[in-house]
N, C-alpha and C. Protein backbone atom coordinates (compact mmCIF):
# COMPACT_ATOMS: atom_id res chain seq x y z
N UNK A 1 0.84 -1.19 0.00
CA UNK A 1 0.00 0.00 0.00
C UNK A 1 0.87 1.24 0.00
N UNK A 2 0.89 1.70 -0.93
CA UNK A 2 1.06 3.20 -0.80
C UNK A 2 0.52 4.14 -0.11
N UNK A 3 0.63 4.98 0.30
CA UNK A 3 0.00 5.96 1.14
C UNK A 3 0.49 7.15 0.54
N UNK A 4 -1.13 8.01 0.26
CA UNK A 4 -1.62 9.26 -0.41
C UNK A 4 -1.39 10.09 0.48
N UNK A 5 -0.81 11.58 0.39
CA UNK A 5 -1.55 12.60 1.26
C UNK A 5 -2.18 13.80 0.30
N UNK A 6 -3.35 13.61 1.86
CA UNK A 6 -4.22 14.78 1.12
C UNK A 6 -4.70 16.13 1.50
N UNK A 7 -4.39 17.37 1.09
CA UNK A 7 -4.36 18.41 0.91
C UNK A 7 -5.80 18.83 0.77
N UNK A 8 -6.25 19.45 2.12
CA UNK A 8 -7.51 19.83 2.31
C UNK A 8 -8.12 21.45 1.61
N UNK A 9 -9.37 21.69 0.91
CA UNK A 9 -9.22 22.79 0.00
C UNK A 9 -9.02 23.85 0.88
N UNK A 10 -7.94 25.24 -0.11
CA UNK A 10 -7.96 26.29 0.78
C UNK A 10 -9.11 26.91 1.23
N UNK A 11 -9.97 26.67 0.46
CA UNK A 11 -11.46 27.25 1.37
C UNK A 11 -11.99 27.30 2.58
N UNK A 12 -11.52 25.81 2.72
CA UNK A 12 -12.55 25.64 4.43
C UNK A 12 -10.98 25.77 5.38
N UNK A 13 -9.44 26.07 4.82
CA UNK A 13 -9.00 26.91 5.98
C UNK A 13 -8.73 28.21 6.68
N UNK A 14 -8.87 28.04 7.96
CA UNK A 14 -8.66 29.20 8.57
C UNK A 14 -7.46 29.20 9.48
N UNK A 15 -7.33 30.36 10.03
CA UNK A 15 -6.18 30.66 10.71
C UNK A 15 -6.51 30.43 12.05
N UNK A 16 -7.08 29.48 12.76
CA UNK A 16 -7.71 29.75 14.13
C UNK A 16 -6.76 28.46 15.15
N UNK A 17 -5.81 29.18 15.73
CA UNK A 17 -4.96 28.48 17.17
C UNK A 17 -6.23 27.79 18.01
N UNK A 18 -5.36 26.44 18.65
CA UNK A 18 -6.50 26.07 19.64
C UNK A 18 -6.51 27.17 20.20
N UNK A 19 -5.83 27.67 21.17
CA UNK A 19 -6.29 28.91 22.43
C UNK A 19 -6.14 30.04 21.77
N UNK A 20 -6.70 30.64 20.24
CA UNK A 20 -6.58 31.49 20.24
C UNK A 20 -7.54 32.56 20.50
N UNK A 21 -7.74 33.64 21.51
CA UNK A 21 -8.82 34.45 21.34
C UNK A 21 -10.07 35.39 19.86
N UNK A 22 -11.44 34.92 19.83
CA UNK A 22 -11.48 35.33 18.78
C UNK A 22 -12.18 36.66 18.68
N UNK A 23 -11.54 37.66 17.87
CA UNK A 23 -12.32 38.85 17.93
C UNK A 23 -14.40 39.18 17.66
N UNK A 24 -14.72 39.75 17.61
CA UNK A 24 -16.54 39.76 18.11
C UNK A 24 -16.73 39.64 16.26
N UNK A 25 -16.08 40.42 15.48
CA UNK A 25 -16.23 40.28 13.80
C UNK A 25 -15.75 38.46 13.45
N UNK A 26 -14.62 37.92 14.24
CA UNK A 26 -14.45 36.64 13.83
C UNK A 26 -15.42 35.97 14.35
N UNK A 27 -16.00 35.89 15.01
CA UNK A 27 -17.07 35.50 15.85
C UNK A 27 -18.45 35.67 15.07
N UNK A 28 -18.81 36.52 14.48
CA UNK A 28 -19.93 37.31 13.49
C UNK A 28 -19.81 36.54 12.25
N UNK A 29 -18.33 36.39 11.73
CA UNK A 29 -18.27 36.16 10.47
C UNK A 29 -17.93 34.91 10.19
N UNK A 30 -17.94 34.16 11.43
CA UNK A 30 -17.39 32.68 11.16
C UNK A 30 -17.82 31.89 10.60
N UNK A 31 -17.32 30.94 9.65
CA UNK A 31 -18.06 30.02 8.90
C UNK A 31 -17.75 29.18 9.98
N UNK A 32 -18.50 28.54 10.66
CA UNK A 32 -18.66 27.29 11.32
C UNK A 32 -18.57 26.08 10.99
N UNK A 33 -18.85 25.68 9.57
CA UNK A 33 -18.57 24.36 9.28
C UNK A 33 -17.41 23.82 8.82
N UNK A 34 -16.76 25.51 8.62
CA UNK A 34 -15.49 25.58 7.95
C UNK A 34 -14.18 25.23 8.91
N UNK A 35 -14.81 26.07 10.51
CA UNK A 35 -13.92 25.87 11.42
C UNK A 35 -13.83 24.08 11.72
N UNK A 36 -15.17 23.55 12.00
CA UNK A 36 -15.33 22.34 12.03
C UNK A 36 -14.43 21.55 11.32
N UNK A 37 -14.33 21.57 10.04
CA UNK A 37 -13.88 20.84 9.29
C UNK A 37 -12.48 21.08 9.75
N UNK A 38 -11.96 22.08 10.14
CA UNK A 38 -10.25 22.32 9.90
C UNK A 38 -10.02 21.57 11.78
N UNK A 39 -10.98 21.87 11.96
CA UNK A 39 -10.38 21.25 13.56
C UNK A 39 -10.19 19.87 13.45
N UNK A 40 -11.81 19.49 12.97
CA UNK A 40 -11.07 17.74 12.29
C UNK A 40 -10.08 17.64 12.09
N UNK A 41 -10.08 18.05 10.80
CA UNK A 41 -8.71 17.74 9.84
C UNK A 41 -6.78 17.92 10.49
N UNK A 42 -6.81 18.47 12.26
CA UNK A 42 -6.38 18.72 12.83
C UNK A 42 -6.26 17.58 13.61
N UNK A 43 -7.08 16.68 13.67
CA UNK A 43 -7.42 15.73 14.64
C UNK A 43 -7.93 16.14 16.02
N UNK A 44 -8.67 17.26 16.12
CA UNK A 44 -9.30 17.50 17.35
C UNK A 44 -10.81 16.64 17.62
N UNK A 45 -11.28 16.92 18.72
CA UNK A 45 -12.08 16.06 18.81
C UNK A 45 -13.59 17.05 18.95
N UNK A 46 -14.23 16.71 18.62
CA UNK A 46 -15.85 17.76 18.87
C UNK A 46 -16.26 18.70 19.51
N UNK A 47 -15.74 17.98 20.79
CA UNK A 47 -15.91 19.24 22.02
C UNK A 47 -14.91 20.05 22.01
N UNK A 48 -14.12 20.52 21.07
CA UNK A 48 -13.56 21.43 20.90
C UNK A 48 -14.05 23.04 20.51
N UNK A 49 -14.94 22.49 20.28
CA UNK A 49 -16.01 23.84 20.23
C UNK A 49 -16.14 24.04 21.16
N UNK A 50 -15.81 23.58 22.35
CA UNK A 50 -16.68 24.39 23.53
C UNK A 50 -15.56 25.43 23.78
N UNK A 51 -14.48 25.63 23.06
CA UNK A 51 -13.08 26.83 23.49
C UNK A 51 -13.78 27.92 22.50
N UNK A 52 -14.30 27.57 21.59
CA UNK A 52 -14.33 28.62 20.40
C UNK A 52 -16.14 29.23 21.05
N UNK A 53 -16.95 28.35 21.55
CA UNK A 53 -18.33 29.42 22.29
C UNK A 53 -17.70 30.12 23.59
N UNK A 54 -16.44 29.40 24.31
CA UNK A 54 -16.02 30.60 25.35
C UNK A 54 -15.70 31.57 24.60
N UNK A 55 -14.60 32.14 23.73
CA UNK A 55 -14.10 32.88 23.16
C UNK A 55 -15.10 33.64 22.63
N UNK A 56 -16.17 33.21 21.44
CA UNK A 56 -17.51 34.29 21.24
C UNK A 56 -18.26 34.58 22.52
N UNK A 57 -18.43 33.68 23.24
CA UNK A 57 -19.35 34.25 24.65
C UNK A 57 -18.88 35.64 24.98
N UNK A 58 -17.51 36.11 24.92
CA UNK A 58 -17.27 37.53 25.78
C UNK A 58 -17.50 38.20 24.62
N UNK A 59 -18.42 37.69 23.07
CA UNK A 59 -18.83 38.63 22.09
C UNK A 59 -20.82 38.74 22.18
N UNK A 60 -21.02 38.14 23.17
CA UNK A 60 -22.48 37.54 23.07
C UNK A 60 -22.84 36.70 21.93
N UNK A 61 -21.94 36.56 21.07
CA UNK A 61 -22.25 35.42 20.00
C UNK A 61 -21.92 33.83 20.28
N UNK A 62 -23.23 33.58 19.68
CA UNK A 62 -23.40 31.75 19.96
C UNK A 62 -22.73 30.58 18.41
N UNK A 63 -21.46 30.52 18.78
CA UNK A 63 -21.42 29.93 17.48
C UNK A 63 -22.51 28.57 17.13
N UNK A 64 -22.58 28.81 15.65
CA UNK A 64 -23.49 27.67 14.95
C UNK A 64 -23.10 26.26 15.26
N UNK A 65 -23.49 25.35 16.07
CA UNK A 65 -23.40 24.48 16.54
C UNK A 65 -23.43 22.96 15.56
N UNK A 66 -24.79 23.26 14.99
CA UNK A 66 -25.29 22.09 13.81
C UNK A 66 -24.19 22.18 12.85
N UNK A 67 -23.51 23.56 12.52
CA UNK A 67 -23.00 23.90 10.63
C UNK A 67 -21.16 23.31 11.92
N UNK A 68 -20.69 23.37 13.00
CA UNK A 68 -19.79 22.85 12.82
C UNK A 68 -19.62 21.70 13.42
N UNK A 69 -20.98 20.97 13.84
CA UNK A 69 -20.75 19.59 13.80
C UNK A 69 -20.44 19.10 12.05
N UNK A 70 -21.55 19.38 11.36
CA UNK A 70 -21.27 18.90 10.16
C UNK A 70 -20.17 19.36 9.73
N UNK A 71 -19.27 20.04 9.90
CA UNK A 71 -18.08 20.40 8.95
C UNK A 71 -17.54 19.64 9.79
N UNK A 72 -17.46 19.11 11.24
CA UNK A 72 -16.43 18.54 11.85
C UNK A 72 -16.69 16.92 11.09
N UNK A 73 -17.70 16.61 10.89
CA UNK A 73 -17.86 14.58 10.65
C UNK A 73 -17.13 14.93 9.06
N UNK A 74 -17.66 16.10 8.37
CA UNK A 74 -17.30 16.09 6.72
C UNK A 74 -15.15 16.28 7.38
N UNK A 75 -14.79 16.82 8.14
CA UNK A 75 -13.62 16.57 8.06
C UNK A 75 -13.08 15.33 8.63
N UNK A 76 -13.77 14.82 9.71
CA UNK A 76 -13.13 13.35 10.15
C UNK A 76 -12.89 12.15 8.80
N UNK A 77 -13.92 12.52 8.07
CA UNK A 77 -14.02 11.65 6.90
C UNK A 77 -13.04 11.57 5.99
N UNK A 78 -12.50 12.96 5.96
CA UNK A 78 -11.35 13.11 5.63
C UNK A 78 -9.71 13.22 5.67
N UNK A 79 -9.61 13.27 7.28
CA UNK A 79 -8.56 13.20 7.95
C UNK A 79 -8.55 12.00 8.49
N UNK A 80 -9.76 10.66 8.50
CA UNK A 80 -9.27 9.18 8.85
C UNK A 80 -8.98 8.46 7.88
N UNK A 81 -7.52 8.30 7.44
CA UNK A 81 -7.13 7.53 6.12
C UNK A 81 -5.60 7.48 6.98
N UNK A 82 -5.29 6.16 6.50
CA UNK A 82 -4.36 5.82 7.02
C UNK A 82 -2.72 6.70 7.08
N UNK A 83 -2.63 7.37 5.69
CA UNK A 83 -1.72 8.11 5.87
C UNK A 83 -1.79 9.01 6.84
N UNK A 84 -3.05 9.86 6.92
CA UNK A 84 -3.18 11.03 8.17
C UNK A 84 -2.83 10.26 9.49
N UNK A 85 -3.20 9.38 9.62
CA UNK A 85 -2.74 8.84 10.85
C UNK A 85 -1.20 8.02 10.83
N UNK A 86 -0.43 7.70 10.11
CA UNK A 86 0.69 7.52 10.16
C UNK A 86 1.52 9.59 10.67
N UNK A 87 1.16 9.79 9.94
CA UNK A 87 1.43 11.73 10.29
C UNK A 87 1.23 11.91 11.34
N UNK A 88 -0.34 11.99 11.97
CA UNK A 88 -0.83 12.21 13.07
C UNK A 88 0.15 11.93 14.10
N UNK A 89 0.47 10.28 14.01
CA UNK A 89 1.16 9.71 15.11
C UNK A 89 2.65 10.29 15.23
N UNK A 90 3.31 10.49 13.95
CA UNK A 90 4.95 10.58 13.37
C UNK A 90 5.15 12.14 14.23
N UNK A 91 3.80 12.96 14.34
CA UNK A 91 4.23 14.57 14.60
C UNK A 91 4.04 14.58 15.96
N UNK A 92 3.63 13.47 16.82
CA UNK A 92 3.43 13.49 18.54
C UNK A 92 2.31 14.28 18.45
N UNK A 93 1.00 14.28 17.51
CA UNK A 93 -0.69 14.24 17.61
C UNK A 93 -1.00 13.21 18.86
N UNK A 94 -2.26 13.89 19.54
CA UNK A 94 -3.08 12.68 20.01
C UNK A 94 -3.98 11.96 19.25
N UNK A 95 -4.48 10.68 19.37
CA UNK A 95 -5.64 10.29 18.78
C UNK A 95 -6.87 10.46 20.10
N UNK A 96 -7.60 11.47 19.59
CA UNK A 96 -8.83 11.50 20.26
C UNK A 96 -10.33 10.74 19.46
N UNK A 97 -9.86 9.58 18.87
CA UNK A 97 -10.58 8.80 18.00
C UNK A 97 -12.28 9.73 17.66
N UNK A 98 -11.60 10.54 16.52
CA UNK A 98 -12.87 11.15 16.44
C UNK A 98 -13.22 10.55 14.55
N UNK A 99 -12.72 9.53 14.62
CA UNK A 99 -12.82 8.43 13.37
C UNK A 99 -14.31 7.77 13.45
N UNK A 100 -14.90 7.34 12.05
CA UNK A 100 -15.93 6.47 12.33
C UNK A 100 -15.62 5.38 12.24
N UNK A 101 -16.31 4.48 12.28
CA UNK A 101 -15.90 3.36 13.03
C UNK A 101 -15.42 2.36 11.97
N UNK A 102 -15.85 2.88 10.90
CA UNK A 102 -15.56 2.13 9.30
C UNK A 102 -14.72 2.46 9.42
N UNK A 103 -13.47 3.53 9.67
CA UNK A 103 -12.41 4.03 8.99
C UNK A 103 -11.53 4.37 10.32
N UNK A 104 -12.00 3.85 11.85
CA UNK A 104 -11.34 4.02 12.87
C UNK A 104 -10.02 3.15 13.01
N UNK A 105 -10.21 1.51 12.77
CA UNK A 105 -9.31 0.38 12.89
C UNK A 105 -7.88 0.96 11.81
N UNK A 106 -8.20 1.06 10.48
CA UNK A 106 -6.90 1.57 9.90
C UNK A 106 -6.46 2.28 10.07
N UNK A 107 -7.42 3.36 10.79
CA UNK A 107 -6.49 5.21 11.20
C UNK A 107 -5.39 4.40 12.35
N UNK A 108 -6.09 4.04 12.88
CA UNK A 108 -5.16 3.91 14.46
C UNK A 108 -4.04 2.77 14.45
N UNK A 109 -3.89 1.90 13.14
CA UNK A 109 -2.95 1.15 13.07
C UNK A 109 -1.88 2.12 12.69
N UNK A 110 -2.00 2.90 11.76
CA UNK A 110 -0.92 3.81 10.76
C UNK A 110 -0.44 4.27 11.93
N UNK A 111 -1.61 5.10 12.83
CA UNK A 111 -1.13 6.36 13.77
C UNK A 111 -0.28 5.44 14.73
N UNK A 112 -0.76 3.70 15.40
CA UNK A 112 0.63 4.00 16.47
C UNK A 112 1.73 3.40 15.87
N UNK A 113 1.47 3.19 14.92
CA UNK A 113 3.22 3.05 13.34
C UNK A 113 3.82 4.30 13.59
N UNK A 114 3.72 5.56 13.57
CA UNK A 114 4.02 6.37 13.20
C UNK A 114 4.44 6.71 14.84
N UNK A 115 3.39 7.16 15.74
CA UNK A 115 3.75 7.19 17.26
C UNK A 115 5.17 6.27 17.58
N UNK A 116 5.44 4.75 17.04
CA UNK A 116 6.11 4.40 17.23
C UNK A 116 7.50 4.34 17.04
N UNK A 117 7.36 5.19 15.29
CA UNK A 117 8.79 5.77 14.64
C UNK A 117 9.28 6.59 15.71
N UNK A 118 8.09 7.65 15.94
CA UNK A 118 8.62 8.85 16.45
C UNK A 118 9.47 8.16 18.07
N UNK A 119 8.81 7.66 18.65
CA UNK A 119 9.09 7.54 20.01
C UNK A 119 10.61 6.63 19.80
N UNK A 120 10.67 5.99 18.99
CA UNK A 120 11.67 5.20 18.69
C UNK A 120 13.06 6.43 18.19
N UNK A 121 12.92 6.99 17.24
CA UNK A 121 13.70 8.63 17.08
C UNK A 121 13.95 9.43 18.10
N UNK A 122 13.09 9.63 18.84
CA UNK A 122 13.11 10.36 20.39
C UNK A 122 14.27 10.01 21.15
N UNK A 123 13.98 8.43 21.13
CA UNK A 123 14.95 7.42 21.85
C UNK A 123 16.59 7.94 21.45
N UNK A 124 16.55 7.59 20.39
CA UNK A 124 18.00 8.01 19.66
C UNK A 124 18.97 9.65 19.81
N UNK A 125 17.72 10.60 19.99
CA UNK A 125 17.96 11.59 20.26
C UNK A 125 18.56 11.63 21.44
N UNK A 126 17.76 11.14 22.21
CA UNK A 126 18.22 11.30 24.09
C UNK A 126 19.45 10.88 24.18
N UNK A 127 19.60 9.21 23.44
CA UNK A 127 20.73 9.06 23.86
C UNK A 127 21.91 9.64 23.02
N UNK A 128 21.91 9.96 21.94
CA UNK A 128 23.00 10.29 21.82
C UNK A 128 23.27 11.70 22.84
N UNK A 129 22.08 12.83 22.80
CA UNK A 129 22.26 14.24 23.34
C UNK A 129 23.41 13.69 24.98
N UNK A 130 23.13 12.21 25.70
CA UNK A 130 23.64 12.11 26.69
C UNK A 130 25.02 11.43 26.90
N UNK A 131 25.35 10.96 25.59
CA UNK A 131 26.76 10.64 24.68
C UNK A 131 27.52 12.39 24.84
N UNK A 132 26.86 12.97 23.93
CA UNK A 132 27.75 14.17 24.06
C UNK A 132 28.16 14.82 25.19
N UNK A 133 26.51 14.89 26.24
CA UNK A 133 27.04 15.11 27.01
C UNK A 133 28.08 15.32 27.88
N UNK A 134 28.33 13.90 27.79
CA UNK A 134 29.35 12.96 28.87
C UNK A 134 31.19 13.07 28.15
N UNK A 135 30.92 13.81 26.23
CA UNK A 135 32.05 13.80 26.14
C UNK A 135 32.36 15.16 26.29
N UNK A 136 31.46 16.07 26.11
CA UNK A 136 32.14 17.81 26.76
C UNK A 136 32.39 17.43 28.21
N UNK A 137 31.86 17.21 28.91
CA UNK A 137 32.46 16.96 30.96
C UNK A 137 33.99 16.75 30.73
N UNK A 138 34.03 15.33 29.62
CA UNK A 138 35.76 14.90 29.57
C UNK A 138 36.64 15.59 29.18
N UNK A 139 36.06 16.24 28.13
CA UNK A 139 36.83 17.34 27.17
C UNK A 139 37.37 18.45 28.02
N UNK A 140 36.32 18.84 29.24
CA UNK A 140 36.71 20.09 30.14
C UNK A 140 37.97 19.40 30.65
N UNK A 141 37.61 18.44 30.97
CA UNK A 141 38.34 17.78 32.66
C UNK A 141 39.72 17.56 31.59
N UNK A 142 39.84 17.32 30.94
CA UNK A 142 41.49 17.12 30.13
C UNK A 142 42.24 18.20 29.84
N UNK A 143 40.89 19.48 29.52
CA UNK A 143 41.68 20.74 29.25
C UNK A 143 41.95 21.25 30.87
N UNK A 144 41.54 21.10 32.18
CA UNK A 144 42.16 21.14 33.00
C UNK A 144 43.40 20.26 33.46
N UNK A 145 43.46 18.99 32.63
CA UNK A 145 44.95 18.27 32.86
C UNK A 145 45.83 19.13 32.43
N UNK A 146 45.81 19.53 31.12
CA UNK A 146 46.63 20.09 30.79
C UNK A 146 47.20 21.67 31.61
N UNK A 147 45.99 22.39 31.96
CA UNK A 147 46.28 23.70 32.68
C UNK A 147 47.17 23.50 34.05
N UNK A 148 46.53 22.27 35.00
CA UNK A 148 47.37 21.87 36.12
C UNK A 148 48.79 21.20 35.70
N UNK A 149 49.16 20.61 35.30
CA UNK A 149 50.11 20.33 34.64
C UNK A 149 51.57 21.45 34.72
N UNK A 150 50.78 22.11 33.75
CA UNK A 150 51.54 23.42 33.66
C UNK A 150 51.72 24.35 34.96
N UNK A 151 50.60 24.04 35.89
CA UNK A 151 50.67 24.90 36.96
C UNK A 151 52.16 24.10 37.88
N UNK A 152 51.83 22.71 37.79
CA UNK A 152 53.09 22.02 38.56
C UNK A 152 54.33 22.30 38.20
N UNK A 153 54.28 22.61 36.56
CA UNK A 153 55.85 23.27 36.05
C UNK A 153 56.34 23.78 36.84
N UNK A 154 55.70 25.00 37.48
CA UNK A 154 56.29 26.00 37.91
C UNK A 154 57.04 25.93 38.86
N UNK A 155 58.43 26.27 38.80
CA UNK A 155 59.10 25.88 40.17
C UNK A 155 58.80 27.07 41.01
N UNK A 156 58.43 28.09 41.10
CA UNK A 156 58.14 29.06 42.03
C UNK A 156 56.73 28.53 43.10
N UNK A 157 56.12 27.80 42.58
CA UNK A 157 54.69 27.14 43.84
C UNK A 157 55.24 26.47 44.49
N UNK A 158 54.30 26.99 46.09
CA UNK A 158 54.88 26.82 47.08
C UNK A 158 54.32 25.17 46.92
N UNK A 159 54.59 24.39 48.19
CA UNK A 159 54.24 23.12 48.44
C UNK A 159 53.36 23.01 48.87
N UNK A 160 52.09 24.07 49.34
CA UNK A 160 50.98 23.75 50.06
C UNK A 160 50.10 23.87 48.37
N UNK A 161 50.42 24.27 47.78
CA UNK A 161 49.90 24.63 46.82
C UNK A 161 49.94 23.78 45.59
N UNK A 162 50.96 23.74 45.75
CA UNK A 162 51.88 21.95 44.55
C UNK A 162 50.89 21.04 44.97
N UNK A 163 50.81 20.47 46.48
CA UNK A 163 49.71 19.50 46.65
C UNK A 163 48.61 19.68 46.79
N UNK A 164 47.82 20.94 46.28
CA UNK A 164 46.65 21.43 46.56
C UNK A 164 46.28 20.83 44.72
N UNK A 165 46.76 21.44 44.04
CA UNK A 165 46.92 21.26 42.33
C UNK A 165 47.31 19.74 42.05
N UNK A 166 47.61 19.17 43.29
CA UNK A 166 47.91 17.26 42.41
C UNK A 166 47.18 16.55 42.88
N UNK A 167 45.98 17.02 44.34
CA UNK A 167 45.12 16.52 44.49
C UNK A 167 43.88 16.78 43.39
N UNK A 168 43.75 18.05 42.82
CA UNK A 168 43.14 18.22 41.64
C UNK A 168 43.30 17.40 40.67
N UNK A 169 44.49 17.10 40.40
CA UNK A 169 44.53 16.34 39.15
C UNK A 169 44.00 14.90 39.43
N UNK A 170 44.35 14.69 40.76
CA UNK A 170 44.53 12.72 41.18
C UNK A 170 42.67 13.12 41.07
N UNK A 171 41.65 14.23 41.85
CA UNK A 171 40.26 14.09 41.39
C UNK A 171 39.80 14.23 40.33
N UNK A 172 40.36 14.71 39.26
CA UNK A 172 40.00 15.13 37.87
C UNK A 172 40.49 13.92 37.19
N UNK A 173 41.17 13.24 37.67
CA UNK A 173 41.53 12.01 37.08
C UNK A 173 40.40 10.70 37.19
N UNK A 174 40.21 10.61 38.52
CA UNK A 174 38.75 9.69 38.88
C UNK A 174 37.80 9.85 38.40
N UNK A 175 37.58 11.38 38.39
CA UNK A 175 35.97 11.42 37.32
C UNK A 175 36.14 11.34 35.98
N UNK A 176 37.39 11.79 35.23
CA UNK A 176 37.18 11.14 33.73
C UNK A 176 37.38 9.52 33.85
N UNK A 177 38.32 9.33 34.62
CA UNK A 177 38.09 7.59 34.98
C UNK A 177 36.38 6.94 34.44
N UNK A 178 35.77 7.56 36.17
CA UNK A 178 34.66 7.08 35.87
C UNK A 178 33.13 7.65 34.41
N UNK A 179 33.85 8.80 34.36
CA UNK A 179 32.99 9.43 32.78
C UNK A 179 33.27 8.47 31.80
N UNK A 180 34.59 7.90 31.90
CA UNK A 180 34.99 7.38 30.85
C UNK A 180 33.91 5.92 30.55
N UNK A 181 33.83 5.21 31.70
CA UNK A 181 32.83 4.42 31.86
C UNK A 181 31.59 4.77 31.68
N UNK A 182 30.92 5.79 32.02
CA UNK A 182 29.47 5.48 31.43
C UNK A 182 29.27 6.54 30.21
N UNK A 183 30.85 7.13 29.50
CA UNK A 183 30.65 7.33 28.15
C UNK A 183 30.65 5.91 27.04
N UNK A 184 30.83 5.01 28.09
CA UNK A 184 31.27 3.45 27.00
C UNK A 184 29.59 2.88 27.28
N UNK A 185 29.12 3.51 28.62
CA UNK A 185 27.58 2.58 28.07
C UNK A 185 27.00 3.49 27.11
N UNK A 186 26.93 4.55 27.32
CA UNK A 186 25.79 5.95 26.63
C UNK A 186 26.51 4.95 25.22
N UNK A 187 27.63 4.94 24.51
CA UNK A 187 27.81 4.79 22.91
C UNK A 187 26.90 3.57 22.80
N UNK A 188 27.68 2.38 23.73
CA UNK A 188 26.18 1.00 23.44
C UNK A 188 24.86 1.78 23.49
N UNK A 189 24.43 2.61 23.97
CA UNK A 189 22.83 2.58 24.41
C UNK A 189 22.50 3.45 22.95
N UNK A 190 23.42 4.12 22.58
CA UNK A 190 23.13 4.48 20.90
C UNK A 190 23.23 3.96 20.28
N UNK A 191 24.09 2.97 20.09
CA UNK A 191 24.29 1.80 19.01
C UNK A 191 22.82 0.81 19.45
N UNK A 192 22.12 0.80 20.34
CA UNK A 192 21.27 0.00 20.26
C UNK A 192 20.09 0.61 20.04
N UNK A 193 19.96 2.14 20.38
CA UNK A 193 18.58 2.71 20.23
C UNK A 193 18.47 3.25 18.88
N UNK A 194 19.96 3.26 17.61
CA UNK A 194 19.88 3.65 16.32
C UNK A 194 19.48 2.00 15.83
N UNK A 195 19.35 1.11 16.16
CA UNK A 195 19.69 -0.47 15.48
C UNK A 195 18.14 -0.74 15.63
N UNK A 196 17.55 -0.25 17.55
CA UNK A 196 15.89 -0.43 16.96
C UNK A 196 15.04 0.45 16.39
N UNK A 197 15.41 1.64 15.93
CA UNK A 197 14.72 2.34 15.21
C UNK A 197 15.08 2.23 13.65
N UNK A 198 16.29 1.58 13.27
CA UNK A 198 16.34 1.63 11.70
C UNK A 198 15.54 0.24 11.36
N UNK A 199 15.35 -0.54 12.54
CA UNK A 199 14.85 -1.95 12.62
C UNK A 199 13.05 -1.71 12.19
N UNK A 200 12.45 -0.81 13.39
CA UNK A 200 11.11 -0.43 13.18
C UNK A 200 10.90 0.42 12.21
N UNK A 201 11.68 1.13 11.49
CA UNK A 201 11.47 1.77 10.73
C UNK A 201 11.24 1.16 9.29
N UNK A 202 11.95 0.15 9.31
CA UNK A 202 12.37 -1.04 8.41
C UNK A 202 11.30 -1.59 8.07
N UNK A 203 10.49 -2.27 9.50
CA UNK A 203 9.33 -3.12 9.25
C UNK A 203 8.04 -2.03 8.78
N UNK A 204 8.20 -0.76 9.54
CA UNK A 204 7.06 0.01 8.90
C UNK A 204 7.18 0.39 7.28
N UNK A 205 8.05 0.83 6.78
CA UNK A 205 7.89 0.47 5.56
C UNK A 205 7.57 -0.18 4.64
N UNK A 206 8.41 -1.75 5.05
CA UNK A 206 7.43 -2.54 4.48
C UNK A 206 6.22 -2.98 4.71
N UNK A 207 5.63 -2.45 5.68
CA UNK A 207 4.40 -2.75 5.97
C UNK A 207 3.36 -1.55 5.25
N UNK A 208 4.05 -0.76 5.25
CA UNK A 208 3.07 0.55 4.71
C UNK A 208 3.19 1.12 3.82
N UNK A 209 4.46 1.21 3.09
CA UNK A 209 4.97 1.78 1.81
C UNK A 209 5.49 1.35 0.93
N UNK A 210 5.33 -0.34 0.79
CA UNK A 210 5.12 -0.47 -0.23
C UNK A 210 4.22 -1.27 -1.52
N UNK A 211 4.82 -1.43 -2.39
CA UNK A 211 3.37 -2.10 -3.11
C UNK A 211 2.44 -0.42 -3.79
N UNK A 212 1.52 -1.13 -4.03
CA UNK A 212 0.69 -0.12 -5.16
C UNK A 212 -0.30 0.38 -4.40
């Protein structure tokens, strides 16, 4: 199976943030079935209207209730196809299963395919971000070998001071010691969290992309 995406007409969109406040003219002039539809097509779930009658309430306007249920089912219809829900899931969307029930089972296979890439990518991220981590700490702690070092050159330091600077080093030595060790797990824990995501990524493909 290939998977289509589909590009909803510019007509029925609008510019409207979940929390965004709406002015008393957006409120007046709203196409309702239009908003409906784009909230669908968003993957929101119905009662999402109840943010957009707070927002007209401080206009005394009652948004049209009937015109954006129907734009909301005319967009579910359109936003439950398996690709939207491979997306849905891939962009860290919720599924608030506002699918019918004909077209609910395939949305939600794609979507936790896609939930699962992502979370699997996530994975990879963390660990490497905690790979690097662990190699700037070392990187400092060596460019202080080198600075103490040089400080010991000096034959003018006194001796309280000589052993003040080689106890530094003998501690700066233990912690890259031990950095050094759990920079050797962090690389396994990337080498294993890049191996199951090129792995799941692997099987989702062939499971979803390809063929006709």
């Amino acid at each position: 199976m290939r998977l289509l995406f589909f590009v909803p007409p510019a007509a029925v969109l609008m510019s409207l943030s979940a929390c965004a406040t709406m002015t008393a003219e957006q409120c007046v002039a709203a196409d309702w079935q239009s908003i409906g539809f784009e909230d669908a097509m968003k993957g929101r779930a119905a009662n999402h209207l109840t943010q957009h009658v707070s927002a007209c309430a401080d206009h005394s306007v009652v948004p049209d209730i009937a015109a954006y249920t129907a734009g909301h089912q005319q967009g579910a219809l359109a936003f439950c196809t398996p690709d939207n829900g491979f997306k849905h899931g891939l962009s860290g969307g919720t599924n608030n299963n506002i699918c019918p029930d004909d077209l609910s089972n395939a949305f939600s296979v794609t979507y936790e395919a896609g939930r699962g890439l992502r979370t699997r990518k996530q994975a990879v991220a963390t660990a490497q971000n905690d790979l690097a981590s662990i190699e700037r700490r070392m990187q400092r702690l060596e460019n202080d070998f080198v600075h103490n070092e040089k400080v010991l050159a000096t034959l003018s330091l006194k001796p309280a001071d000589r052993a003040q600077v080689q106890a530094n080093i003998n501690a700066a030595r233990n912690e890259h010691q031990r950095l050094s060790k759990q920079r050797k797990r962090a690389q396994e824990k990337v080498i294993r969290t890049e191996r199951d995501y090129k792995k799941y990524r692997a099987e989702v493909e062939d499971r979803f992309f390809t063929g006709s």
